[in-house]
Protein backbone atom coordinates (compact mmCIF):
# COMPACT_ATOMS: atom_id res chain seq x y z
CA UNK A 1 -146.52 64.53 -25.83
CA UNK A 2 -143.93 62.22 -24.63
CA UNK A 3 -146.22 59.35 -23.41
CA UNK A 4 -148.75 58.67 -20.85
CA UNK A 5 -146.03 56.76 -18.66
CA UNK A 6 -144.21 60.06 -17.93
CA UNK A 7 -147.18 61.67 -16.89
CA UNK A 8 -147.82 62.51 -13.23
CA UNK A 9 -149.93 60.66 -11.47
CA UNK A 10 -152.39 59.92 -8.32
CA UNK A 11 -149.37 58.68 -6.19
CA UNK A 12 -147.61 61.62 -6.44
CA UNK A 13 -150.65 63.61 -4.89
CA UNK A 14 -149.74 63.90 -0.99
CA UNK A 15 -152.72 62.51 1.03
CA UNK A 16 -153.96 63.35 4.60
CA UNK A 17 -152.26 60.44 5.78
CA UNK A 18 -148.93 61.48 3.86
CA UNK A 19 -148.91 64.45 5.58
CA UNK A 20 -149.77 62.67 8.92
CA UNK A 21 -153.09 64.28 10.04
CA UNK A 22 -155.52 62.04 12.28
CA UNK A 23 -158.97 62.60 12.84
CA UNK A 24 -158.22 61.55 16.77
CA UNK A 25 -156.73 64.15 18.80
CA UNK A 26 -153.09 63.59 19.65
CA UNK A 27 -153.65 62.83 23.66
CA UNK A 28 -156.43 60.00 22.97
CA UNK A 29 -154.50 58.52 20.23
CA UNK A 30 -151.90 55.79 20.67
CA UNK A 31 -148.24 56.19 19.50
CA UNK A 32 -148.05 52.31 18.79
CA UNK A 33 -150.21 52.24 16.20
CA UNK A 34 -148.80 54.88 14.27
CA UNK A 35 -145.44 52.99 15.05
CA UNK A 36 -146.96 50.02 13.57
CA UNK A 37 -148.66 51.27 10.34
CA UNK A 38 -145.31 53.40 9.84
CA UNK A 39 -143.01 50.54 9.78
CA UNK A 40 -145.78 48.31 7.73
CA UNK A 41 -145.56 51.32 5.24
CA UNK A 42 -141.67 51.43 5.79
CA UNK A 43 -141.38 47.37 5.05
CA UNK A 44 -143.83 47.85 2.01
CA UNK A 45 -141.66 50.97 0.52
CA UNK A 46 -138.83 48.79 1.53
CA UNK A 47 -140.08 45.52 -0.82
CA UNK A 48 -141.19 47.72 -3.56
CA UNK A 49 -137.23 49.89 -3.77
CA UNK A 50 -135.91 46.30 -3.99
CA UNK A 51 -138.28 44.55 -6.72
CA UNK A 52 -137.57 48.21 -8.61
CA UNK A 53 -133.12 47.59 -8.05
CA UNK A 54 -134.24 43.75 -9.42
CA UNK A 55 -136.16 44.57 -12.40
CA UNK A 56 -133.75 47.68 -13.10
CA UNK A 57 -131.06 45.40 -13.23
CA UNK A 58 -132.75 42.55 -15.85
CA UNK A 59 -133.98 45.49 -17.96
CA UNK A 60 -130.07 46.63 -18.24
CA UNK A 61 -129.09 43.25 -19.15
CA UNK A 62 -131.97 42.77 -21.58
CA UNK A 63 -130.73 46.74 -23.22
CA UNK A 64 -127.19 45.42 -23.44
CA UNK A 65 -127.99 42.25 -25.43
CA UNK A 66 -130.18 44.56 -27.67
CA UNK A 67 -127.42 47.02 -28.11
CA UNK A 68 -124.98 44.51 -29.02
CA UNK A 69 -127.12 42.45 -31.53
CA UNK A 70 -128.26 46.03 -33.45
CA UNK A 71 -124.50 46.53 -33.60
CA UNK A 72 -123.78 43.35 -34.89
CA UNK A 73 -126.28 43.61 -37.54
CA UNK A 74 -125.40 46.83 -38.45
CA UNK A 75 -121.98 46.18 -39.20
CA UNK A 76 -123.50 43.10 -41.20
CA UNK A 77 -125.67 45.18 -43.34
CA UNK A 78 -122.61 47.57 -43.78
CA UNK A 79 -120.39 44.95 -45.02
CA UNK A 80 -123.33 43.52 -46.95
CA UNK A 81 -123.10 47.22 -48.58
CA UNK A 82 -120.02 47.31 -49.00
CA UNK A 83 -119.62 44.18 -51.58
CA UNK A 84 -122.46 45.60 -53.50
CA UNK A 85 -124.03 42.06 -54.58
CA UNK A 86 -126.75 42.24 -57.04
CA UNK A 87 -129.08 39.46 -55.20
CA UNK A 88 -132.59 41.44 -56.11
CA UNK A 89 -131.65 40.80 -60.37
CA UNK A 90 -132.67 37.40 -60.95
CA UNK A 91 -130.30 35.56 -63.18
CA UNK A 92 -132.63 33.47 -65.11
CA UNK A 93 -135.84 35.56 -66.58
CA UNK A 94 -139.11 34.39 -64.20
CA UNK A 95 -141.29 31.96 -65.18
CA UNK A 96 -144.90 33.54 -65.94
CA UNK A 97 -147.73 31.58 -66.26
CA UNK A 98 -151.16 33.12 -67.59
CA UNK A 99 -154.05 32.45 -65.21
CA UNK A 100 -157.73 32.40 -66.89
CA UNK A 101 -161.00 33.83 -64.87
C-alpha cells in the first residue's frame, strides 16, 4: 500500500447535488438561486485551484533547495571518500578510567 493520501476519498463520491437533482420540481423552483449557489460553488472551486497553483509552487521551491543541498553533500561525502582519511583511529590510545559500584 502506497499510503493513505493516495487513497480515494468522500469528495470524489458524486452527490445528489453534484449531479444537480432538486427535491422541488423544475416549474416551482427558481433559476436564480441555482445561479447563485453555482457561482458561490464556482468562486469557492475558484479560491481553492489558486491556493493549490500557490502552495504547488512553494513546495517546488522547497524540492529544489532539497535537491541541491543532497547533491552538494553527496559530492562532499564522495570527495570525503575519495581522500580516504583515517579520522575513526584515534592517534593517542583513550584514556580509561575504572569506575567502582
Amino acid at each position: 500500500m502506497k499510503g493513505i493520501s493516495k487513497m480515494p476519498s468522500l469528495k470524489e463520491i458524486k452527490s445528489i447535488h453534484s449531479i444537480g437533482a432538486r427535491s422541488i420540481p423544475k416549474v416551482q423552483r427558481s433559476s436564480y438561486l441555482d445561479l447563485y449557489v453555482l457561482e458561490r460553488e464556482k468562486k469557492k472551486i475558484e479560491n481553492e485551484i489558486y491556493a493549490l497553483n500557490k502552495r504547488k509552487s512553494t513546495l517546488g521551491r522547497q524540492l529544489d533547495d532539497i535537491n541541491k543541498r543532497i547533491g552538494g553533500l553527496q559530492k562532499e561525502a564522495h570527495q570525503e571518500q575519495k581522500i580516504k582519511t583515517h579520522r575513526s583511529v584515534p592517534t593517542k590510545p583513550l584514556k580509561t578510567m575504572a569506575v567502582n559500584y
